[in-house]
C-alpha atoms as a PDB file:
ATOM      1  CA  UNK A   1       0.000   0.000   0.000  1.00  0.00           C
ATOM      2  CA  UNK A   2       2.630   2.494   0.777  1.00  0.00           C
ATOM      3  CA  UNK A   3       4.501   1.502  -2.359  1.00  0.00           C
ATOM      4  CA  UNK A   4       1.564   2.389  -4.460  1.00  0.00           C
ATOM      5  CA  UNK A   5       0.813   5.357  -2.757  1.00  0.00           C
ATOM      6  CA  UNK A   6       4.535   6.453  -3.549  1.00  0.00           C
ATOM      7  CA  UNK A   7       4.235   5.603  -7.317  1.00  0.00           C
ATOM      8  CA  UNK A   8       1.094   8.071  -7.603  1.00  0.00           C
ATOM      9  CA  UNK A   9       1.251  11.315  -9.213  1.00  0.00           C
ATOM     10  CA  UNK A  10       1.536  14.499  -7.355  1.00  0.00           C
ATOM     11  CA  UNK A  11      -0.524  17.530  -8.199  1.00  0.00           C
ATOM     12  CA  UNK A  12       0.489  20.970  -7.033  1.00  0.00           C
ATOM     13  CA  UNK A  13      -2.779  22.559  -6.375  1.00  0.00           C
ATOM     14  CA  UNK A  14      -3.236  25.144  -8.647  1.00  0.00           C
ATOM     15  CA  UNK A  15      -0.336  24.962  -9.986  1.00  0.00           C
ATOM     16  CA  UNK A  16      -0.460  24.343 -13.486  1.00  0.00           C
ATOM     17  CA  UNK A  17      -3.261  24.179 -16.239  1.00  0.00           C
ATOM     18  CA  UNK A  18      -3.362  20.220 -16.222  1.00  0.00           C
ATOM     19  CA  UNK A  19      -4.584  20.466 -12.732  1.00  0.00           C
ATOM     20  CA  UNK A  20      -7.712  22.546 -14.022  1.00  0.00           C
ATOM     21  CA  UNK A  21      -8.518  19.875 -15.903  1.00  0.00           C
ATOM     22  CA  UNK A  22      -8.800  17.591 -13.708  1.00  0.00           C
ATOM     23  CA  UNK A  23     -10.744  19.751 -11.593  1.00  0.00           C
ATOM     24  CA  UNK A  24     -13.343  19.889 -14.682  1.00  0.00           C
ATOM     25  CA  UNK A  25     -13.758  16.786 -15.113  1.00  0.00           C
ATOM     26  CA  UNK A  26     -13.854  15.671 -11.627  1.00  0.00           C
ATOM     27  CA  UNK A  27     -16.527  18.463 -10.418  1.00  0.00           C
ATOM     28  CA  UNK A  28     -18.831  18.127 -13.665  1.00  0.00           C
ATOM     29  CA  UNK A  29     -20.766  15.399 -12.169  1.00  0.00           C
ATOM     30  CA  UNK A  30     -21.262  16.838  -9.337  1.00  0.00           C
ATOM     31  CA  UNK A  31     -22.712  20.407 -10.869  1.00  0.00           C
ATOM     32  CA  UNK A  32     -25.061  18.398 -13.245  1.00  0.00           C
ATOM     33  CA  UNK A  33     -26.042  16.261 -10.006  1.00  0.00           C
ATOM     34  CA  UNK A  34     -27.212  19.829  -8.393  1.00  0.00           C
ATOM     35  CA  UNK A  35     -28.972  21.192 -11.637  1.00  0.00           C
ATOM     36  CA  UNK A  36     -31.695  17.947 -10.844  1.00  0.00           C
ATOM     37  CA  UNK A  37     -30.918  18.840  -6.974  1.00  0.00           C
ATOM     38  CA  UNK A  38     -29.547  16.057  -5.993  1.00  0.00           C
ATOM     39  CA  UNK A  39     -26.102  15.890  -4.110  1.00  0.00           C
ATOM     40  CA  UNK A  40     -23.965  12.704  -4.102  1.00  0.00           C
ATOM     41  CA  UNK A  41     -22.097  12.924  -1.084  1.00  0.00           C
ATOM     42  CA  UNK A  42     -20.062   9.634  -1.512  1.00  0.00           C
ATOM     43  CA  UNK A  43     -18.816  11.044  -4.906  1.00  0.00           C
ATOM     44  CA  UNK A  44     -18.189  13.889  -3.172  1.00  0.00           C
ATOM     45  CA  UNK A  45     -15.788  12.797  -0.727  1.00  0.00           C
ATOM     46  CA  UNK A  46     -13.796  10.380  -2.657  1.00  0.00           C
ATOM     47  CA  UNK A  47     -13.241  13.432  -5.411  1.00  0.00           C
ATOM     48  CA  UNK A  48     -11.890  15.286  -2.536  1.00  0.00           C
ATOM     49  CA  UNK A  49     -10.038  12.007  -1.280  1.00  0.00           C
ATOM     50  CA  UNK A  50      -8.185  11.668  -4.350  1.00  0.00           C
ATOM     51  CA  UNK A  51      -7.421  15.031  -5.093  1.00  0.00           C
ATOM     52  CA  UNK A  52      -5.848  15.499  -1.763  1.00  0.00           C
ATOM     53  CA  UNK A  53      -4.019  12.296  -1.438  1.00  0.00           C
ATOM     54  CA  UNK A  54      -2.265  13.666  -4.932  1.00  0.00           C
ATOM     55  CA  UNK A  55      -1.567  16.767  -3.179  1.00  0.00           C
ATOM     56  CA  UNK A  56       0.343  15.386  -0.532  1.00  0.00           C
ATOM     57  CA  UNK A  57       2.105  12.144  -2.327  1.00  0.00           C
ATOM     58  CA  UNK A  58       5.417  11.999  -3.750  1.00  0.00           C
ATOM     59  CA  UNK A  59       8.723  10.375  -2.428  1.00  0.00           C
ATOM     60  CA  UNK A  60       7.905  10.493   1.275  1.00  0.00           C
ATOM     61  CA  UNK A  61       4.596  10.385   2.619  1.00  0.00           C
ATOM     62  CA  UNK A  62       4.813  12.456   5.630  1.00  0.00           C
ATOM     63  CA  UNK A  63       2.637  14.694   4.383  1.00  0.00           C
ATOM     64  CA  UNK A  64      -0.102  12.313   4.318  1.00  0.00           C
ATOM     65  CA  UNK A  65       0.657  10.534   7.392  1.00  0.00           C
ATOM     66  CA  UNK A  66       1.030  14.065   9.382  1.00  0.00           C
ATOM     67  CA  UNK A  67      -2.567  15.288   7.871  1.00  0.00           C
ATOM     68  CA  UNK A  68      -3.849  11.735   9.089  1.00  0.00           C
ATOM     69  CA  UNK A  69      -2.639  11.812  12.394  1.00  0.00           C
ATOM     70  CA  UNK A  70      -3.984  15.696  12.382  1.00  0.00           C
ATOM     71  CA  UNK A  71      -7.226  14.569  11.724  1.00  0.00           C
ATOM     72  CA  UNK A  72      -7.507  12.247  13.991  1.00  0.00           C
ATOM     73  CA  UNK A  73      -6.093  14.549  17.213  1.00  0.00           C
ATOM     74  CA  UNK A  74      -8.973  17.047  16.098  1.00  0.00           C
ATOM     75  CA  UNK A  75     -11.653  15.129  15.978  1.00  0.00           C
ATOM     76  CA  UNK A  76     -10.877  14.356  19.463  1.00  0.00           C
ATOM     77  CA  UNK A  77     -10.443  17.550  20.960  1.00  0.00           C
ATOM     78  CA  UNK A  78     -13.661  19.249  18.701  1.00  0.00           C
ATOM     79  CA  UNK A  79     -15.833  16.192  20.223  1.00  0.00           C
ATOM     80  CA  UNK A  80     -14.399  16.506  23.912  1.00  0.00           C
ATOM     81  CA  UNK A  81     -15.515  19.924  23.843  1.00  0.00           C
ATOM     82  CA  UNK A  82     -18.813  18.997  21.797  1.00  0.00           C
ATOM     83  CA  UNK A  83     -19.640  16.618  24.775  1.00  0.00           C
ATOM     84  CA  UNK A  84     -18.711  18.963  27.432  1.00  0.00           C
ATOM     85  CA  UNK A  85     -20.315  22.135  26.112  1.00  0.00           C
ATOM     86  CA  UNK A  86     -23.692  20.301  26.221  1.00  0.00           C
ATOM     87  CA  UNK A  87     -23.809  20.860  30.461  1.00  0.00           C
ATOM     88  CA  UNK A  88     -20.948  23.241  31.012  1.00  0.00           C
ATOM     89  CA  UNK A  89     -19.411  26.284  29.918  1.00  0.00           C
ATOM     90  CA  UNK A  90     -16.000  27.225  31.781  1.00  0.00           C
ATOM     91  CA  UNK A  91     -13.630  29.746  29.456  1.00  0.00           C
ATOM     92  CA  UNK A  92     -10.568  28.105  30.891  1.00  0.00           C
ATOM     93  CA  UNK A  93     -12.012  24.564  29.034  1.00  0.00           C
ATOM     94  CA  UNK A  94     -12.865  26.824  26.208  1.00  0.00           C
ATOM     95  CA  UNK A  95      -8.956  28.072  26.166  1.00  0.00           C
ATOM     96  CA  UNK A  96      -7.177  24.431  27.045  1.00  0.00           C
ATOM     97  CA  UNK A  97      -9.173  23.071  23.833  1.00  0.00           C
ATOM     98  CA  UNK A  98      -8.266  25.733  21.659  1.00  0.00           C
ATOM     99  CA  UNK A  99      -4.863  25.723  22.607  1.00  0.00           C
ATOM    100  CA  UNK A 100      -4.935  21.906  22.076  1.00  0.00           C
ATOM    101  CA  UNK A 101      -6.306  21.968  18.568  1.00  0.00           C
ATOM    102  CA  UNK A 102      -3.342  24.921  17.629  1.00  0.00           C
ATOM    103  CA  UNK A 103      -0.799  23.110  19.347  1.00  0.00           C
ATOM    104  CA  UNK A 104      -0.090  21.202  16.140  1.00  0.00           C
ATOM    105  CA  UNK A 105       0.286  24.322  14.236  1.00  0.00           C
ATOM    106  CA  UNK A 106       2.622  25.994  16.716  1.00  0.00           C
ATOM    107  CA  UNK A 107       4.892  22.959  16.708  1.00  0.00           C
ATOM    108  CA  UNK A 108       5.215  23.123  12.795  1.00  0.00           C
ATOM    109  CA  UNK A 109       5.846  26.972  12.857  1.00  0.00           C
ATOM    110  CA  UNK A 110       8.053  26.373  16.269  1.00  0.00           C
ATOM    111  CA  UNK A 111      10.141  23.894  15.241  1.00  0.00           C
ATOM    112  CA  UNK A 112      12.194  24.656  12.536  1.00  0.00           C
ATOM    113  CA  UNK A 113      13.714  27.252  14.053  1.00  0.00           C
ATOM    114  CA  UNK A 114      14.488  25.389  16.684  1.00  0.00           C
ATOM    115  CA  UNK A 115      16.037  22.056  15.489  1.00  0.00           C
ATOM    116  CA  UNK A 116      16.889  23.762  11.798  1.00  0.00           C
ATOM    117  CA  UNK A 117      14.696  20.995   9.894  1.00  0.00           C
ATOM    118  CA  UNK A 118      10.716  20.751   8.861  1.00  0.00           C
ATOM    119  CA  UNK A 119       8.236  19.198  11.421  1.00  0.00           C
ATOM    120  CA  UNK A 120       7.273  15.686  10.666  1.00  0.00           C
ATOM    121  CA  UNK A 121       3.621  17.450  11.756  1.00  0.00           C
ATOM    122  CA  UNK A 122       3.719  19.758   8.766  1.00  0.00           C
ATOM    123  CA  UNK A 123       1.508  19.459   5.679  1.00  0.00           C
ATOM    124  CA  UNK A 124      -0.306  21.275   2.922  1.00  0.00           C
ATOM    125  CA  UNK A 125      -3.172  23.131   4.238  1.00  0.00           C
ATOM    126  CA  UNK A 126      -2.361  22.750   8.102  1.00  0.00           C
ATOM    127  CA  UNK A 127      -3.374  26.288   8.844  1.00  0.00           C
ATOM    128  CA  UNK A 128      -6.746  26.805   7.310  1.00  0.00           C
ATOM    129  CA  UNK A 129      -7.922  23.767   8.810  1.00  0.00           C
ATOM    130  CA  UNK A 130      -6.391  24.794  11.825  1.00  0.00           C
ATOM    131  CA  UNK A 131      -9.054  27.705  11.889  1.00  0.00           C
ATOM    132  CA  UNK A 132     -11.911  25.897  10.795  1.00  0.00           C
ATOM    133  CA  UNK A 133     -11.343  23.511  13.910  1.00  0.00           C
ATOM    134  CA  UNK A 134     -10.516  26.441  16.441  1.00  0.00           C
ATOM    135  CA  UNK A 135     -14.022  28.205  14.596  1.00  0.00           C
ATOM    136  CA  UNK A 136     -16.283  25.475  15.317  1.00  0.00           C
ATOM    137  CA  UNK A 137     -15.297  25.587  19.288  1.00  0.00           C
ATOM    138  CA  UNK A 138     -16.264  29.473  19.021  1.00  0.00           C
ATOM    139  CA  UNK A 139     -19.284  28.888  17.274  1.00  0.00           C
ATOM    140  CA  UNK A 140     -20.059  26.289  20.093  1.00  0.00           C
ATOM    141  CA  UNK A 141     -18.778  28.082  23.079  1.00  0.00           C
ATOM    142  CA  UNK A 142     -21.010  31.210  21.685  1.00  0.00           C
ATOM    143  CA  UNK A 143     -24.085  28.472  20.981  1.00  0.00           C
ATOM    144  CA  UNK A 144     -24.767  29.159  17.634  1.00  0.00           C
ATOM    145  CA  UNK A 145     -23.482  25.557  17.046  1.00  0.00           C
ATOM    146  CA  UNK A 146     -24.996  22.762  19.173  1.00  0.00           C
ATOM    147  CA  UNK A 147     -25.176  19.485  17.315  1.00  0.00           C
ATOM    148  CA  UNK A 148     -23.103  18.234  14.308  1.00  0.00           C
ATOM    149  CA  UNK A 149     -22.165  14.515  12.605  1.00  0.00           C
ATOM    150  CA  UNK A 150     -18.535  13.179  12.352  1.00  0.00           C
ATOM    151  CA  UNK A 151     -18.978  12.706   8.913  1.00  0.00           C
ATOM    152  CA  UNK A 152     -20.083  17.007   8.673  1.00  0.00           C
ATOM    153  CA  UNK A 153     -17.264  17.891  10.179  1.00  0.00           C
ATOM    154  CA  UNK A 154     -15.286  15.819   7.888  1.00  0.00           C
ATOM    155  CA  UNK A 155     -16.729  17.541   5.283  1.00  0.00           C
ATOM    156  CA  UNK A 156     -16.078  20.947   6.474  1.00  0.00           C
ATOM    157  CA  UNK A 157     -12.419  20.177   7.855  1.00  0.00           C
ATOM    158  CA  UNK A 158     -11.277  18.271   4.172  1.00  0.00           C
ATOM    159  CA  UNK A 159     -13.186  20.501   1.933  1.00  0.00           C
ATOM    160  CA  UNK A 160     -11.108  20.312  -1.090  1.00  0.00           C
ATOM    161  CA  UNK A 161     -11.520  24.019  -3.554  1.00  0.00           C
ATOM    162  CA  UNK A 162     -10.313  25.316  -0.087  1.00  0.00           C
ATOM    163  CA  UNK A 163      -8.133  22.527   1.848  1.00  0.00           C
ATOM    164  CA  UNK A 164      -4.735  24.126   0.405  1.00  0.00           C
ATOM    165  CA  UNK A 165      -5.582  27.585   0.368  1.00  0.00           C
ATOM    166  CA  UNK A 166      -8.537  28.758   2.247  1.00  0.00           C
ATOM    167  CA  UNK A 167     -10.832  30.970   2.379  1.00  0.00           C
ATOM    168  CA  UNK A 168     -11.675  30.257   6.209  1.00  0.00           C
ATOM    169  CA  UNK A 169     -15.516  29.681   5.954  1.00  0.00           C
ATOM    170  CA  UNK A 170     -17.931  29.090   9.442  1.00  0.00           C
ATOM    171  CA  UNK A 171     -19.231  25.733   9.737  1.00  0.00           C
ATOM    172  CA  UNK A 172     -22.960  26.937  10.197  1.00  0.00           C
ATOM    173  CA  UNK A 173     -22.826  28.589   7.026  1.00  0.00           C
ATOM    174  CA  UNK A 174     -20.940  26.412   5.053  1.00  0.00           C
ATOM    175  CA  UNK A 175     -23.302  23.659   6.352  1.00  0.00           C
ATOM    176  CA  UNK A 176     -26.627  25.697   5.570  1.00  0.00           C
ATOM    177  CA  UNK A 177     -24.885  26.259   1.757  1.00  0.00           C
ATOM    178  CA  UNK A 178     -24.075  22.589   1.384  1.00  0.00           C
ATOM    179  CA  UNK A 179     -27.854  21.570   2.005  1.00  0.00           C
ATOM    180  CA  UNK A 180     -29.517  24.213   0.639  1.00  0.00           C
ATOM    181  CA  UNK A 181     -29.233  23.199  -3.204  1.00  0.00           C
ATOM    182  CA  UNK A 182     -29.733  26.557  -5.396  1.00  0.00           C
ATOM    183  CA  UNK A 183     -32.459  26.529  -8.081  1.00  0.00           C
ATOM    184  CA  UNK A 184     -31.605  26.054 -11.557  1.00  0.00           C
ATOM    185  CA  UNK A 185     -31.793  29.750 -12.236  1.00  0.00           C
ATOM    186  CA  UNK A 186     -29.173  30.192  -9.782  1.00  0.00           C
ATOM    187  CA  UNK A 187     -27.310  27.303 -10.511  1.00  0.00           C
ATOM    188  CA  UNK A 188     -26.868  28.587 -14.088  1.00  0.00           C
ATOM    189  CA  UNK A 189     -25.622  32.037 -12.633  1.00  0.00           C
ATOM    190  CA  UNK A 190     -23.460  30.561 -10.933  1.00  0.00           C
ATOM    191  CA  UNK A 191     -22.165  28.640 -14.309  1.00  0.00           C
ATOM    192  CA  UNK A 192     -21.674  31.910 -15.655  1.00  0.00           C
ATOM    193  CA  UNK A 193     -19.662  33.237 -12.997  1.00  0.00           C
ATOM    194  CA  UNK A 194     -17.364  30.557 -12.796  1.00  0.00           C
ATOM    195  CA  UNK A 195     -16.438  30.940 -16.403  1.00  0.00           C
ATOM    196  CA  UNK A 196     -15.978  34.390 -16.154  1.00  0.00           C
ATOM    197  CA  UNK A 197     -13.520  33.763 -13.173  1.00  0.00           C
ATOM    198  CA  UNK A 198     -11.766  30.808 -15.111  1.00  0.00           C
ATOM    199  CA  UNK A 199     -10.750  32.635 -17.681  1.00  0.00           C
ATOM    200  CA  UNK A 200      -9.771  35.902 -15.623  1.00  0.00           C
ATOM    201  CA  UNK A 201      -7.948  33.507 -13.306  1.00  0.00           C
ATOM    202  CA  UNK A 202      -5.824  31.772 -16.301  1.00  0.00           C
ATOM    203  CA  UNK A 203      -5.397  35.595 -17.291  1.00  0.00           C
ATOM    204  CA  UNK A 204      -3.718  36.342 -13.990  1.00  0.00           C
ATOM    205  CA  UNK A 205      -1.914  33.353 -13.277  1.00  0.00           C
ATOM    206  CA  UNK A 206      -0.548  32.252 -16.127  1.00  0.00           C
ATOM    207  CA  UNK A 207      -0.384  35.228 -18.317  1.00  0.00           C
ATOM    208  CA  UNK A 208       0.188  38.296 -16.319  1.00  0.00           C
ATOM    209  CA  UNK A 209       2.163  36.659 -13.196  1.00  0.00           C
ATOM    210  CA  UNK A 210       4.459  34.708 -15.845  1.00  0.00           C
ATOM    211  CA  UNK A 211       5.187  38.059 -17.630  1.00  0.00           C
ATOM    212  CA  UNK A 212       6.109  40.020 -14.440  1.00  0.00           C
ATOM    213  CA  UNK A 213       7.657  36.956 -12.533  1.00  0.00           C
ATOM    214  CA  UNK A 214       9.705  34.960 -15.241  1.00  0.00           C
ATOM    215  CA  UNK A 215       9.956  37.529 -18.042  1.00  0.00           C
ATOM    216  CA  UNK A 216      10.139  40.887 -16.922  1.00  0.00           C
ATOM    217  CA  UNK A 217      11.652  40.562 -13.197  1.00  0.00           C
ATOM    218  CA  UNK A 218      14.791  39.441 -14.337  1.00  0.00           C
ATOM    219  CA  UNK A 219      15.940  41.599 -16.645  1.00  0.00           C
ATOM    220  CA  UNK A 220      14.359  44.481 -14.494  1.00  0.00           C
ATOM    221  CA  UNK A 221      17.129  42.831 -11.889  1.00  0.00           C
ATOM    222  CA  UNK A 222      20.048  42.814 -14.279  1.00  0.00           C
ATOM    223  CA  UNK A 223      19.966  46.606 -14.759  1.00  0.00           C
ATOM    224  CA  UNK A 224      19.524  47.076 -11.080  1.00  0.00           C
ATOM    225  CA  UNK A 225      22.552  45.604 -10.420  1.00  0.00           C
ATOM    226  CA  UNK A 226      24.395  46.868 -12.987  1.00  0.00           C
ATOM    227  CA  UNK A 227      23.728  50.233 -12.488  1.00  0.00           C
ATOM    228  CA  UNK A 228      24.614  49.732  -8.598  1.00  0.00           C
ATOM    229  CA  UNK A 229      24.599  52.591  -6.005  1.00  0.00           C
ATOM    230  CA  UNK A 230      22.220  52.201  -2.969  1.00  0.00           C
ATOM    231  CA  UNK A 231      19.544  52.938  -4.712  1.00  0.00           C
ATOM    232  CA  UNK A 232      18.383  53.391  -8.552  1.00  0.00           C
ATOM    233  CA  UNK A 233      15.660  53.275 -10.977  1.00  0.00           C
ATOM    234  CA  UNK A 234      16.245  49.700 -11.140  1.00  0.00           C
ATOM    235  CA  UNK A 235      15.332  49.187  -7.579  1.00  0.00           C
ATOM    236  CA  UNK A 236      11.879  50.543  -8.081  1.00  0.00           C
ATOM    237  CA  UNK A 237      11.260  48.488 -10.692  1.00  0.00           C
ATOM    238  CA  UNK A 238      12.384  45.396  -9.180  1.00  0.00           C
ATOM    239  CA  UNK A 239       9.638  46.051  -6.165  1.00  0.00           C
ATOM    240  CA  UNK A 240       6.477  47.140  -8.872  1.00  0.00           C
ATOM    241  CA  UNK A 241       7.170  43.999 -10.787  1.00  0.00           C
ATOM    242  CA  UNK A 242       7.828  41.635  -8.165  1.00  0.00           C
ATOM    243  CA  UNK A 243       4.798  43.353  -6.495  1.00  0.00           C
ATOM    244  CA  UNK A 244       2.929  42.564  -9.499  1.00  0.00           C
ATOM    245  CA  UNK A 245       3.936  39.214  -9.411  1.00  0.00           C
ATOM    246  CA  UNK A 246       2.838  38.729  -6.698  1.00  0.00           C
ATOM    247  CA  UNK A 247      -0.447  40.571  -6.528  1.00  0.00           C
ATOM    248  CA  UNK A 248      -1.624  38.651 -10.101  1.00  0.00           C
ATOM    249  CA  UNK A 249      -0.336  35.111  -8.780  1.00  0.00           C
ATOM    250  CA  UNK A 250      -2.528  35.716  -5.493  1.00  0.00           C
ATOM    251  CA  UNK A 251      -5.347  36.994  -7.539  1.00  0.00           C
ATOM    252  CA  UNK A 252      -5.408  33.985 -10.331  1.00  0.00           C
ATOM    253  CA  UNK A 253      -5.371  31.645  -7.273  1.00  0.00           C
ATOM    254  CA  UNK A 254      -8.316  33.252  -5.392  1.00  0.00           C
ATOM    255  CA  UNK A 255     -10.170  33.391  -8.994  1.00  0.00           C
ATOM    256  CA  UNK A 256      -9.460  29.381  -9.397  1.00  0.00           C
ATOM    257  CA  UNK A 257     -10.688  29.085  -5.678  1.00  0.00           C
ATOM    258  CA  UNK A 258     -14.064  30.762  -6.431  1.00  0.00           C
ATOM    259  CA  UNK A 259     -14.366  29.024  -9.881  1.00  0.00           C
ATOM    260  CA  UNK A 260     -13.825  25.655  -8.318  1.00  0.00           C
ATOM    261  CA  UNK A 261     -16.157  26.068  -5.309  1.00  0.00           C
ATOM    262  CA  UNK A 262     -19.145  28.014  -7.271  1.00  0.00           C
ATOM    263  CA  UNK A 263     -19.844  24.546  -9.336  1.00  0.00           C
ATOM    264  CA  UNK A 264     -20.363  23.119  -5.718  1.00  0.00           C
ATOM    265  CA  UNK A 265     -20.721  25.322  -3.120  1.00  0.00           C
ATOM    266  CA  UNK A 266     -21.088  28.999  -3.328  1.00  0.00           C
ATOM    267  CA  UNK A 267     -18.178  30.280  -1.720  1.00  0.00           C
ATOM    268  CA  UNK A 268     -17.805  33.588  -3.676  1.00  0.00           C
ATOM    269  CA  UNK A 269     -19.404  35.661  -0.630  1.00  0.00           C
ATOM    270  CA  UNK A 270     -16.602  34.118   1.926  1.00  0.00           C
ATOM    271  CA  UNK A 271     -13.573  35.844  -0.871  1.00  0.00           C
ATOM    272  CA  UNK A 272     -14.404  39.376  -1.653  1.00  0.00           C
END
């Protein structure tokens, strides 16, 4: 099993075109699934299975051991405070849970710069569902959220369009999205928009960002230095185009989020 799990593929998310097409074909079903309003939540959660296994695979699977072993130590402390929120309601319970569910986050910032090499706790994504977990214990300590199934807050935690990069969503609303199927009306909307942000997000990320970033930035860089002196033209341009870089890499990526997650849930609101 490990073997195999070596020998498969790995996907960077949103990291090249082939990856969108993937997506396509992987998320089509379940778009023409909601058009007749029906969901197919087994579907569902082996797409986002897949697609996240081939996120973290490659030589070594720490990655995918460290995000199974994460998973696990949440759904432990999330429940422990589930149970104990139903009769009590102390804020230093409140705090020692939250602190337990980040504690696996501090230790992969923490470490490195401690022992010089990455935590074998560290994988794609860690943070966001870091805040989704510490989320849910506000929303319960606060009482907006009472009652939820394992295989909900699987759903919420390992949400796919948004396990690598976020946004950070609430579970109530998410939740209230994922039942609530839109009418076709909306649905087709919806359609609309998320070839409208396909094609702006190609336009960022793999148009615009690859003219700043790979063909502009390092010739901008050349005359920097070879003008010299503390500061020159050069220097400026260096920080607008690496800005730019930047700034249309971030943007094509949030555009391929919304995209992704309008042909199954709609996200959009959670972005702007």
């Amino acid at each position: 099993m490990m073997d195999f799990l070596k020998q498969l593929p790995h996907l960077e998310p949103y990291g090249n075109p082939v990856y969108f097409v993937y997506i396509v074909l992987a998320v089509l079903p379940i778009f023409v699934g909601l058009f007749f309003k029906k969901r197919f939540p087994l579907y569902e959660a082996l797409v986002s299975l897949v697609f996240i296994v081939l996120m973290l695979t490659g030589p070594s699977l720490a990655q995918l051991c460290a995000l199974l072993g994460y998973v696990i130590w949440q759904i432990v402390w999330v429940y422990s405070y589930k149970l104990y929120r139903r009769s009590r309601d102390s804020k230093w319970i409140f705090y020692l849970h939250t602190l337990l569910a980040v504690l696996p986050l501090v230790l992969v910032k923490v470490e490195p710069a401690i022992s010089g090499h990455q935590s074998l706790f560290g994988f794609l994504g860690i943070s966001y569902l870091t805040f989704r977990s510490v989320g849910m214990m506000i929303e319960m300590r606060d009482g907006v959220l009472t009652e939820f199934t394992l295989w909900e807050f699987l759903r919420f935690l390992l949400f796919m369009p948004t396990f690598s990069s976020g946004p950070i969503d609430r579970f109530k609303r998410f939740n209230e999205d994922y039942l609530n199927i839109p009418e076709r009306d909306e649905l087709l909307d919806m359609l609309e928009q998320s070839v409208k942000y396909i094609m702006l997000g190609f336009l960022y990320k793999f148009i615009l960002a690859h003219i700043f970033g790979h063909l502009l930035l390092g010739h901008v860089k050349t005359y920097a230095l070879y003008t010299g002196g503390f500061f020159n033209l050069g220097t400026l341009g260096v920080m607008y185009v690496f800005g730019l870089d930047l700034f249309f890499d971030f943007a094509g990526l949030c555009m391929s989020l919304v995209w992704i997650s309008s042909l199954t849930l709609p996200v959009i609101r959670c972005l702007r």
